[in-house]
C-alpha atoms as a PDB file:
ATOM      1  CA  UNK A   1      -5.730   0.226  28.349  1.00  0.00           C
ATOM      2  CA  UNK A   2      -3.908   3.176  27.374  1.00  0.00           C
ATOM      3  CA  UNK A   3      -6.086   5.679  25.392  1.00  0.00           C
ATOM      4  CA  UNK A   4      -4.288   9.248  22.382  1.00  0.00           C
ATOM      5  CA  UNK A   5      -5.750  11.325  20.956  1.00  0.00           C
ATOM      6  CA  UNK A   6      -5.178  12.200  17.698  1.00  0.00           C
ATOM      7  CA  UNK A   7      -5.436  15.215  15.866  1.00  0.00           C
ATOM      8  CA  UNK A   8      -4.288  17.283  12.818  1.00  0.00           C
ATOM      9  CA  UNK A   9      -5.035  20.391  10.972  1.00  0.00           C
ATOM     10  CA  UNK A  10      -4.765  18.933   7.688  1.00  0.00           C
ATOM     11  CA  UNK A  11      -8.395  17.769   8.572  1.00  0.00           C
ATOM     12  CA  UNK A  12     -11.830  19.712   9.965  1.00  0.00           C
ATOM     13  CA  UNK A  13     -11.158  20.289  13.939  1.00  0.00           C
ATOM     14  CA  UNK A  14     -13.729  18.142  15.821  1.00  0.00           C
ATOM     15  CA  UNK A  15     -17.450  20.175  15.344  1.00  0.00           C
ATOM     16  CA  UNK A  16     -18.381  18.672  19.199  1.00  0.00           C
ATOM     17  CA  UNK A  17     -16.591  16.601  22.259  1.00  0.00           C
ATOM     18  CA  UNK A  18     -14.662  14.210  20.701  1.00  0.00           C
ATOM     19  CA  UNK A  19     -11.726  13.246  19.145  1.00  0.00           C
ATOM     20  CA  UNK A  20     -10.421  13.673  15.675  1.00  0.00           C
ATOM     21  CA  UNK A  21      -9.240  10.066  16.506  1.00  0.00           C
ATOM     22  CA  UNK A  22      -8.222   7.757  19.263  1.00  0.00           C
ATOM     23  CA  UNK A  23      -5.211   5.343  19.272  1.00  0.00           C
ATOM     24  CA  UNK A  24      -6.597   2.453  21.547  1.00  0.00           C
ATOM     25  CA  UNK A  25      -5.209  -1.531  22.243  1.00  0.00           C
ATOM     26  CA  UNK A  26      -3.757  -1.684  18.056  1.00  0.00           C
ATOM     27  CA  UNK A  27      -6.200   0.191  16.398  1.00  0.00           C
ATOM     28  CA  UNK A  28      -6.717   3.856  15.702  1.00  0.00           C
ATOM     29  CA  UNK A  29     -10.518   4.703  15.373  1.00  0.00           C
ATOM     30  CA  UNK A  30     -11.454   7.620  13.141  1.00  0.00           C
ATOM     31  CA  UNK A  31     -14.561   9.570  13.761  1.00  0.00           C
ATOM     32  CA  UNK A  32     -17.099  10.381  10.604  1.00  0.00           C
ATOM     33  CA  UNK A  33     -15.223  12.811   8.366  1.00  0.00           C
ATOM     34  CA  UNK A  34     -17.701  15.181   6.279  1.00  0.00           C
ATOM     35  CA  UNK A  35     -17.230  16.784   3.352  1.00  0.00           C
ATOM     36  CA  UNK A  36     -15.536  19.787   5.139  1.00  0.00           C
ATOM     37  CA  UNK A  37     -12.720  21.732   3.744  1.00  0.00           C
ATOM     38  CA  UNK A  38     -10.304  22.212   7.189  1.00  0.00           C
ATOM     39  CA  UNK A  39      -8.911  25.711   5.293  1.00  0.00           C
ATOM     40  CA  UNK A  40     -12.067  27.664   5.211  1.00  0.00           C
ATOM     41  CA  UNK A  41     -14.443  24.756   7.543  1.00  0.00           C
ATOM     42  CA  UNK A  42     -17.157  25.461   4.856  1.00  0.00           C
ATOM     43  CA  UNK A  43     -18.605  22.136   3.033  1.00  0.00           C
ATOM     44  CA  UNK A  44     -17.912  21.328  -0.555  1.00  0.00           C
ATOM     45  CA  UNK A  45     -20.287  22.170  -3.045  1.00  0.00           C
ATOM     46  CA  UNK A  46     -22.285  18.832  -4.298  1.00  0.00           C
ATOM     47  CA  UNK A  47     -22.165  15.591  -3.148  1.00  0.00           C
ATOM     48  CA  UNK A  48     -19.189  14.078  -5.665  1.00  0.00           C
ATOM     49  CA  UNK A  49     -16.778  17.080  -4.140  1.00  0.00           C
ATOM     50  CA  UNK A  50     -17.922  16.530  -0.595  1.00  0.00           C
ATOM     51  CA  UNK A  51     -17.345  12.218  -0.957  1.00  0.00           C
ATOM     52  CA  UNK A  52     -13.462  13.216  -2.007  1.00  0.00           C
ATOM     53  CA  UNK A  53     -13.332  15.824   0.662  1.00  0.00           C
ATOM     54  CA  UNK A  54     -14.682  13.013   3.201  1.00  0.00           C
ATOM     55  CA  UNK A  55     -11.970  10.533   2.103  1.00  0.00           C
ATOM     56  CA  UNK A  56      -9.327  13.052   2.055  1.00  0.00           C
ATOM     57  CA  UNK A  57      -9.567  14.286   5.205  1.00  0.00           C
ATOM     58  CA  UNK A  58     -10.232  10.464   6.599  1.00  0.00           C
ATOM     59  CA  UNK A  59      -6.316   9.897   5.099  1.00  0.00           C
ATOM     60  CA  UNK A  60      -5.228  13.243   6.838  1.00  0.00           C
ATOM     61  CA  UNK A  61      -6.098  11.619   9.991  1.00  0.00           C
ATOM     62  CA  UNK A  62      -5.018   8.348   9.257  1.00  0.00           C
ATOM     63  CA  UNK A  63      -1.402  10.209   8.538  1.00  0.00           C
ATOM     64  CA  UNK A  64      -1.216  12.196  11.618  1.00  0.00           C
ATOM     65  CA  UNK A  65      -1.562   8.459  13.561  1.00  0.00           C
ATOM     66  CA  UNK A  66       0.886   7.448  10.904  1.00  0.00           C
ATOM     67  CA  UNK A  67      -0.970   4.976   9.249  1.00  0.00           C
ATOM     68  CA  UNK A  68      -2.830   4.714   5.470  1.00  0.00           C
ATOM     69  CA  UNK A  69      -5.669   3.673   3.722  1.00  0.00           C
ATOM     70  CA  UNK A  70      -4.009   0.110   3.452  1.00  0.00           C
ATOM     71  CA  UNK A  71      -4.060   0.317   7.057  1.00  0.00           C
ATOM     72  CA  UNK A  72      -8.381   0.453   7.225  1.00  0.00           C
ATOM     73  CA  UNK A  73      -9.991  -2.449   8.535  1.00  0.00           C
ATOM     74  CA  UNK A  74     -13.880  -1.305   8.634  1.00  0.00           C
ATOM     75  CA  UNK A  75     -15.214   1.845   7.365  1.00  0.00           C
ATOM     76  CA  UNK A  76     -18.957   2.963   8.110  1.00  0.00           C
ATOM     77  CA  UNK A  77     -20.203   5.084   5.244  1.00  0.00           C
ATOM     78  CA  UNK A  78     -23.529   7.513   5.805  1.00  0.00           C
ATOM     79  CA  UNK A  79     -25.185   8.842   2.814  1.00  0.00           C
ATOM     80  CA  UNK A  80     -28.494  11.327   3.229  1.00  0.00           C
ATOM     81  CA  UNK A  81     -29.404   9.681  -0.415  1.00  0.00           C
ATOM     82  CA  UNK A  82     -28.720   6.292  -1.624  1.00  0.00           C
ATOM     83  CA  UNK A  83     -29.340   7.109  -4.953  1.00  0.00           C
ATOM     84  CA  UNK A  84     -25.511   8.893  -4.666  1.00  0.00           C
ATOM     85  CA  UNK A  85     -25.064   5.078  -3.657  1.00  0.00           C
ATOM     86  CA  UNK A  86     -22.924   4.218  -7.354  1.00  0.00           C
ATOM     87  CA  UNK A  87     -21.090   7.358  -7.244  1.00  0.00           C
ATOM     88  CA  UNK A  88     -19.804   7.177  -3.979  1.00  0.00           C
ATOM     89  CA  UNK A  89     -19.052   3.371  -4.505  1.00  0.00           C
ATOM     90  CA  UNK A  90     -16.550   5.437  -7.674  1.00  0.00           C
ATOM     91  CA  UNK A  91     -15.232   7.748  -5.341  1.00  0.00           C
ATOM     92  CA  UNK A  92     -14.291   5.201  -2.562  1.00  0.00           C
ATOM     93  CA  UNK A  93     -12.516   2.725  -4.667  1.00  0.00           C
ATOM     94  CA  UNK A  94     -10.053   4.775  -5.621  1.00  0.00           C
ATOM     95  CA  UNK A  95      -9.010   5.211  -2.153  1.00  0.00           C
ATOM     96  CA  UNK A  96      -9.277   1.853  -0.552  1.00  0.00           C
ATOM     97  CA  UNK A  97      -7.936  -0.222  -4.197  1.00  0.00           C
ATOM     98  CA  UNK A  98      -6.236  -3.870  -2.384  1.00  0.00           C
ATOM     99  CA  UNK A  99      -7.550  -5.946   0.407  1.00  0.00           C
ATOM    100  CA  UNK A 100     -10.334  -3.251   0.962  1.00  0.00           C
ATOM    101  CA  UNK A 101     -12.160  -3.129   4.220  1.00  0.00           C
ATOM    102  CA  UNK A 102     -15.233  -4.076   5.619  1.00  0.00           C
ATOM    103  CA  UNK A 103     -17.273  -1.673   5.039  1.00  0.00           C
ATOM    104  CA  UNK A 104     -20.869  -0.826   6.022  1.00  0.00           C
ATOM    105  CA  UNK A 105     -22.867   2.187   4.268  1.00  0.00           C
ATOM    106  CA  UNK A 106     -26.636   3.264   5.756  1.00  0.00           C
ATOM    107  CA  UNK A 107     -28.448   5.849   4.653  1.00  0.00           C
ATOM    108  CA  UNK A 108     -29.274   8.545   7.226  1.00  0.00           C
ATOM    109  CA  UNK A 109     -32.070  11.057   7.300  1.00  0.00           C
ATOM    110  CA  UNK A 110     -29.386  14.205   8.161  1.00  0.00           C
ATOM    111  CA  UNK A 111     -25.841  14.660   8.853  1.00  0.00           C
ATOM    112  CA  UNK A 112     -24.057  17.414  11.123  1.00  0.00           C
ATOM    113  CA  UNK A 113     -23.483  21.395   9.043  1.00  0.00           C
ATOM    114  CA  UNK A 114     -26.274  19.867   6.118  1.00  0.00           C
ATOM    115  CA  UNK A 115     -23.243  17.040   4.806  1.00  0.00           C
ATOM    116  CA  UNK A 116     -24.328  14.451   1.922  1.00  0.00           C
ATOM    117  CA  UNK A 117     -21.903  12.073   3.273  1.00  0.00           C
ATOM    118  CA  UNK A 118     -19.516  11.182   6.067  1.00  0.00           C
ATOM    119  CA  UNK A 119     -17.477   8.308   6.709  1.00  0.00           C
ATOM    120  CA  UNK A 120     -15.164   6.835   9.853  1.00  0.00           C
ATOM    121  CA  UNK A 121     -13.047   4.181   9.807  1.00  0.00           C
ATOM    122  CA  UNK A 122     -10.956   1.983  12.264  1.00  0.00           C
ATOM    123  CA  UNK A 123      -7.580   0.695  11.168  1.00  0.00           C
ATOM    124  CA  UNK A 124      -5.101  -1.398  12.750  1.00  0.00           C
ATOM    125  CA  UNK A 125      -1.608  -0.487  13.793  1.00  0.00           C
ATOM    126  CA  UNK A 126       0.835  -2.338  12.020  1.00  0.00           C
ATOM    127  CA  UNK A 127       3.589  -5.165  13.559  1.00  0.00           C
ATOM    128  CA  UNK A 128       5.822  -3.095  15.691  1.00  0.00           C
ATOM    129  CA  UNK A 129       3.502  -0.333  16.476  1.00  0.00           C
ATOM    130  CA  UNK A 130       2.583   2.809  14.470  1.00  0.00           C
END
């Protein structure tokens, strides 16, 4: 199976040996997107700010494989505090509105640079290719 990479610097550059994300047998797999700002690579301030910053950048990949948020099958979603559980539920359905994915959402002890939340996604290709 043919393996791309994907990569953009509308979003933060990988922070370790991977991939932005990887175009793979019809689906394009996103790695966890914090709440990084790719202009200054600094985190947003608060959680709210850092949950848009997460999803932005998650569509910044998405459009450098040429694909959308309607494009998302699954998303895995990893808050440090489930009480920010309602507000990021807020946040996130604004982005993913119709047919929205499967989605899982754990809560983690720590996340990499001191993030509140990070989330990856894997979305399929649509008929024809990209």
């Amino acid at each position: 199976m043919a393996k791309e990479a994907i990569s953009t610097d509308k979003a933060p550059a990988a922070a370790g040996p991977y991939s932005q994300a990887i175009r793979a047998g019809g689906f394009v797999f996103v790695s966890g997107q914090l709440g990084i700002d790719p202009a200054t690579g600094e985190l947003e301030e608060g959680f709210e700010a850092q949950a848009e910053r997460a999803l932005a950048n998650l569509g910044a990949v998405l459009a450098a494989a040429g694909l959308s948020y309607g494009d998302v099958v699954k998303t895995t979603c990893f808050l440090t505090d489930m009480s920010n559980f309602a507000a990021f539920n807020s946040i996130y359905s604004r982005y993913f509105d119709t047919c929205k994915p499967a989605r899982s959402c754990v809560a983690v002890a720590s996340l990499p640079k001191g993030g509140l939340v990070e989330v990856e996604a894997i979305a399929a290709e649509r008929q024809g290719g990209k």
